[in-house]
Protein backbone atom coordinates (compact mmCIF):
# COMPACT_ATOMS: atom_id res chain seq x y z
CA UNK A 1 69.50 2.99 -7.96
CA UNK A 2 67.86 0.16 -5.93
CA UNK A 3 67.56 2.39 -3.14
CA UNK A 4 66.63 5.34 -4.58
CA UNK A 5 63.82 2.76 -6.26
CA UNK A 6 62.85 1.48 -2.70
CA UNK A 7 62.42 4.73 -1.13
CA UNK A 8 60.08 5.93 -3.93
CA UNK A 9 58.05 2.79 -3.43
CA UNK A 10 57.94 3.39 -0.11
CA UNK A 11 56.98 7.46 -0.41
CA UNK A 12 54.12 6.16 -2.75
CA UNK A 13 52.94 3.47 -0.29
CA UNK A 14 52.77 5.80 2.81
CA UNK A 15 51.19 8.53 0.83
CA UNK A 16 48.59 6.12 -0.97
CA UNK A 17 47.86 5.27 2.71
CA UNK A 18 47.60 8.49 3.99
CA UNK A 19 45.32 9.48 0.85
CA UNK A 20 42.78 6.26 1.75
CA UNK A 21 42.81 7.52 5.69
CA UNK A 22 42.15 10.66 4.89
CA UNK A 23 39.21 9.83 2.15
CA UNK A 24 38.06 6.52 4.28
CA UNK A 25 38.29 7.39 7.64
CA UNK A 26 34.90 10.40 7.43
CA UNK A 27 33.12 7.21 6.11
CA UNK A 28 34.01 4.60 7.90
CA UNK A 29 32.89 7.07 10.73
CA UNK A 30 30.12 7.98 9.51
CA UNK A 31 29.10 4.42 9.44
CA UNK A 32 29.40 3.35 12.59
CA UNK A 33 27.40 6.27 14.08
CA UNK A 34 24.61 5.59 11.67
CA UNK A 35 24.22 2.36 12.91
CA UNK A 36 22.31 3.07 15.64
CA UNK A 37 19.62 5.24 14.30
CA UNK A 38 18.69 2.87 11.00
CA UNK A 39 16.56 0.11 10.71
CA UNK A 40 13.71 -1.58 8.46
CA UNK A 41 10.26 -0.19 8.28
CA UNK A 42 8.91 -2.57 10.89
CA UNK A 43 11.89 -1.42 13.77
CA UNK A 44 11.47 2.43 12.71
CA UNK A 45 9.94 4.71 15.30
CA UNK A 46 7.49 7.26 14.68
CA UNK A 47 7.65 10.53 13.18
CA UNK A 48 5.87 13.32 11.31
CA UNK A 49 7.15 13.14 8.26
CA UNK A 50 9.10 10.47 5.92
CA UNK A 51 11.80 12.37 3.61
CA UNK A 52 12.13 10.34 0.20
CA UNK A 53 15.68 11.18 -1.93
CA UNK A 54 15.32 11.46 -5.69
CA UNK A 55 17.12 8.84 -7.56
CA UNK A 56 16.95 9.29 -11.05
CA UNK A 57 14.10 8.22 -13.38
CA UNK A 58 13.71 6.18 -16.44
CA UNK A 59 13.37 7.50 -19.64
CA UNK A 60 10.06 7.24 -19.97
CA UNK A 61 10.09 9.57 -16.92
CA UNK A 62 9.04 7.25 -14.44
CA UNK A 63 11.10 6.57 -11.40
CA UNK A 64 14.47 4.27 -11.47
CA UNK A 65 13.89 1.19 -9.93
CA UNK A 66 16.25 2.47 -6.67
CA UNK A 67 13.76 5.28 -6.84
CA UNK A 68 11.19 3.07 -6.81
CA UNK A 69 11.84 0.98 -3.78
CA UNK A 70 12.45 4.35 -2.14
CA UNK A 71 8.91 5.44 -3.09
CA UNK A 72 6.89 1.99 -1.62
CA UNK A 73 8.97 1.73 1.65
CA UNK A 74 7.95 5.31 2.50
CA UNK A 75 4.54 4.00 1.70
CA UNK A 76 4.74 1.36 3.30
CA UNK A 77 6.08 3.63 6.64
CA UNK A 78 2.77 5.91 5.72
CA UNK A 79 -0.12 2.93 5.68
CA UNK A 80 2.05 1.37 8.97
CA UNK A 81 0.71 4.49 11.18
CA UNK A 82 4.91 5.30 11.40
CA UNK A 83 4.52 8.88 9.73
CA UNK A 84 1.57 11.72 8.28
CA UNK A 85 3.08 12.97 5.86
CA UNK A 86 5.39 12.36 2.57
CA UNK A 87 7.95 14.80 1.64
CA UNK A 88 9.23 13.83 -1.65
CA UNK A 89 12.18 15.79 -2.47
CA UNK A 90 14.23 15.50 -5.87
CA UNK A 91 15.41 17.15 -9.11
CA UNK A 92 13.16 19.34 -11.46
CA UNK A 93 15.79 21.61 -12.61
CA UNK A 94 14.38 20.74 -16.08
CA UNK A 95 11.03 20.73 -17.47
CA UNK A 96 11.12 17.04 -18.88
CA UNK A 97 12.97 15.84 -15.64
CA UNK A 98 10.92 15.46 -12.73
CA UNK A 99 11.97 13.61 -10.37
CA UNK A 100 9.64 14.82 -7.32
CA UNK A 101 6.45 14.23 -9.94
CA UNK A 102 7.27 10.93 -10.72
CA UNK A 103 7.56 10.05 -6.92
CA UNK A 104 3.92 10.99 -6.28
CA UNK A 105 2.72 9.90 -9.21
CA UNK A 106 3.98 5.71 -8.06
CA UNK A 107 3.07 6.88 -4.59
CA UNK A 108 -0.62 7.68 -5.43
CA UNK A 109 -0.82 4.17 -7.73
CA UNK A 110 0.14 2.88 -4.00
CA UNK A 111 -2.84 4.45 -2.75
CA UNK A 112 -1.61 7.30 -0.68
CA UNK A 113 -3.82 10.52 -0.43
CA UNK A 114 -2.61 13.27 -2.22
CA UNK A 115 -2.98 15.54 0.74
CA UNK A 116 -0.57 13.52 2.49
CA UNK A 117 2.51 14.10 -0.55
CA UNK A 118 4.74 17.03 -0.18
CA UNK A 119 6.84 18.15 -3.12
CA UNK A 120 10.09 19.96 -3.03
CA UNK A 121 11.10 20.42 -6.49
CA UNK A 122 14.64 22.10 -5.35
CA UNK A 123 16.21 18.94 -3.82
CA UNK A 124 19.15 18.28 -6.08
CA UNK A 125 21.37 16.73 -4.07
CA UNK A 126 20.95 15.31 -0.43
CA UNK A 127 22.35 18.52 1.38
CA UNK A 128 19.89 20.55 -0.24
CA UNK A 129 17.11 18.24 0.73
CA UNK A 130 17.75 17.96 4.25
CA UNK A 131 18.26 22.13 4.43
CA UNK A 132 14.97 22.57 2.69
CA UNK A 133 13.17 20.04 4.61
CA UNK A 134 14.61 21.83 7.35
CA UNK A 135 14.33 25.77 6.53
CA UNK A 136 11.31 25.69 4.03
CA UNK A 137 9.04 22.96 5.53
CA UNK A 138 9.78 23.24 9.21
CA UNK A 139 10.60 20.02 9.26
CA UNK A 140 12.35 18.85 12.47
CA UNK A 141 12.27 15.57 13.22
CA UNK A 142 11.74 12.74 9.97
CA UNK A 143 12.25 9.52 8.91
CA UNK A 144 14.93 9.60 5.81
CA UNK A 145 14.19 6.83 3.54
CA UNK A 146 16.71 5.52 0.87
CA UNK A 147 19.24 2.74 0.47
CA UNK A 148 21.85 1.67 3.46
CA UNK A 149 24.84 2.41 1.25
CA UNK A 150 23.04 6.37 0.76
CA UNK A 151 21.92 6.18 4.94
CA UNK A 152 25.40 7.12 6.31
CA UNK A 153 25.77 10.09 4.48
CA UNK A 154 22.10 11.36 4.81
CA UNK A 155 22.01 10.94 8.27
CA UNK A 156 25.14 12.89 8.75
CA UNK A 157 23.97 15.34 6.76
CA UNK A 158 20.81 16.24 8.27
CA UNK A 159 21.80 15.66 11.85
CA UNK A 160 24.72 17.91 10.85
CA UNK A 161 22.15 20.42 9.85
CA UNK A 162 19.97 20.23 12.91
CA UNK A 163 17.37 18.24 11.42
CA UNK A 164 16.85 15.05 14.01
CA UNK A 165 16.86 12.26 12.00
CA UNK A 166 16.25 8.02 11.88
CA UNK A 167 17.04 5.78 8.66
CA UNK A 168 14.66 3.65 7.63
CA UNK A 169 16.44 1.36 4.85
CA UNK A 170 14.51 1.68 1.07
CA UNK A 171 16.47 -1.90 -0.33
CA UNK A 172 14.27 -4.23 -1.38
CA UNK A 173 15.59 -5.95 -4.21
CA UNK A 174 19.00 -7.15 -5.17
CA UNK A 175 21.25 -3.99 -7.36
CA UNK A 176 23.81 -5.01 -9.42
CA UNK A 177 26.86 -5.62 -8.18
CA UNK A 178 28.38 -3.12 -10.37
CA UNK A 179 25.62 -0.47 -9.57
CA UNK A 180 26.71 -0.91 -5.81
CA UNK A 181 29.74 -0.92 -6.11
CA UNK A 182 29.68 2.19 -7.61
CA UNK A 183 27.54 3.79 -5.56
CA UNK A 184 29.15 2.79 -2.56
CA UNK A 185 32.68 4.40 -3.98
CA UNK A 186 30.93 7.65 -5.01
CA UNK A 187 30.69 7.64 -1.34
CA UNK A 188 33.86 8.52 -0.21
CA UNK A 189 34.38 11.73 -2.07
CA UNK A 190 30.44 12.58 -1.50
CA UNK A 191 31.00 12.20 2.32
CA UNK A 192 33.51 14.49 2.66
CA UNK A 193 31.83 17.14 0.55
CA UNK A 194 28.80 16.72 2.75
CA UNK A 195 31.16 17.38 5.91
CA UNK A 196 32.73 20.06 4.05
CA UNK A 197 29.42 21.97 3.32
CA UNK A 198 27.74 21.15 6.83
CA UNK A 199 30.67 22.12 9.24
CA UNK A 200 32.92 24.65 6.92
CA UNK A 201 31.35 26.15 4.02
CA UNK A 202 26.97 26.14 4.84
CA UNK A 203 26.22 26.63 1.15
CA UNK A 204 22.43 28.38 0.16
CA UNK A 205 20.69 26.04 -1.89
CA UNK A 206 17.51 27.01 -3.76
CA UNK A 207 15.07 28.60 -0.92
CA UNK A 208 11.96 30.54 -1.52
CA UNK A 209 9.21 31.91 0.79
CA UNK A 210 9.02 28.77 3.87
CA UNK A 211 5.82 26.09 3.10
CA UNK A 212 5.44 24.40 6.79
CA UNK A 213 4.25 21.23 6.16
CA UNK A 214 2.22 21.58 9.64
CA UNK A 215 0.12 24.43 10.24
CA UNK A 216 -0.79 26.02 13.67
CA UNK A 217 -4.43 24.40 12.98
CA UNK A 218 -2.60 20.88 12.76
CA UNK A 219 -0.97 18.80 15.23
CA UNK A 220 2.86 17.46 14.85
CA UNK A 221 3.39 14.97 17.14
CA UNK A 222 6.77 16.64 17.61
């Protein structure tokens, strides 16, 4: 019995460690390789274009305060000279949830043209952004603005996609320590679906006729 009790505990251990490798290990790499290519607004290099994340709003409709920081460090990239343009990408899959509206709404408070705010209203989840930015706005090279703990998997996903891209980190205020720590679990499983749908499966998200953010009769610096 006790070694029939042993050798189960052991069977569990090694395949509880085996499970962590295999859900860690695409995050903990993905980490270190964004490591290089993130920094704060005043370290980020230029670019055309600043992509913002959605994040949720309030229920007054406004943006979430993680939204929110998103929002004024992309504005704050914009009035640094860093990028031209905004492209503020989130969920409108409802008519009383607008995530990309809210975002330009705070962003013009901020005192950003509104000639200078693109709106994707199909960016539902991160891979979707970074395809769209990609394949509808002709968007090649951006700054990706959101929160370190979100950085990893964005840049992997849009460098993954062809899209050349440089984090610029969106935390300005102190999150729960709940919040992140949930966030930073949702990780794991989110990272390897974003490998999974970059290198395996390529999924269509929501496309529609292409919108280049910059026309023949304007210059990208790219």
């Amino acid at each position: 019995m006790i070694r029939f009790l042993r050798f189960t505990a052991r069977a569990f251990l090694t395949t509880a460690a085996a499970l962590l490798l295999v859900l860690g290990l695409p995050t903990l790499l993905a980490e270190i390789s964004a490591r290089n290519r993130t920094s704060t607004v005043d370290q980020a290099p230029d670019a055309p274009v600043a992509i913002i994340f959605g994040a949720g709003l309030n229920r007054d409709g406004g943006p979430s305060p993680v939204l929110r920081d998103r929002v004024s460090t992309a504005v704050d990239l914009y009035f640094a000279g860093k990028v031209q343009k905004l492209l503020m990408s989130g969920d409108n899959s409802h008519l009383d949830y607008n995530e990309p509206g809210a975002m330009q709404s705070y962003a013009l408070e901020l005192g950003v043209p509104e000639k200078d705010i693109i709106l994707d209203y199909a960016g539902r989840r991160t891979y979707d952004t970074c395809y769209r930015a990609l394949h509808i706005f002709g968007v090649t090279n951006a700054l990706v603005v959101t929160q370190a703990y979100h950085l990893p998997r964005t840049l992997l996903t849009c460098q993954g996609l062809g899209l050349n891209a440089f984090g610029v980190i969106a935390d300005q205020r102190e999150y729960h320590p709940l919040a992140m720590q949930r966030w930073r679990i949702r990780e794991i499983p989110a990272t390897l679906v974003a490998l999974w749908d970059v290198y395996v499966t390529r999924p269509l998200p929501i496309l529609g006729n292409p919108e280049p953010i910059f026309t023949h009769s304007q210059t990208d610096p790219t």
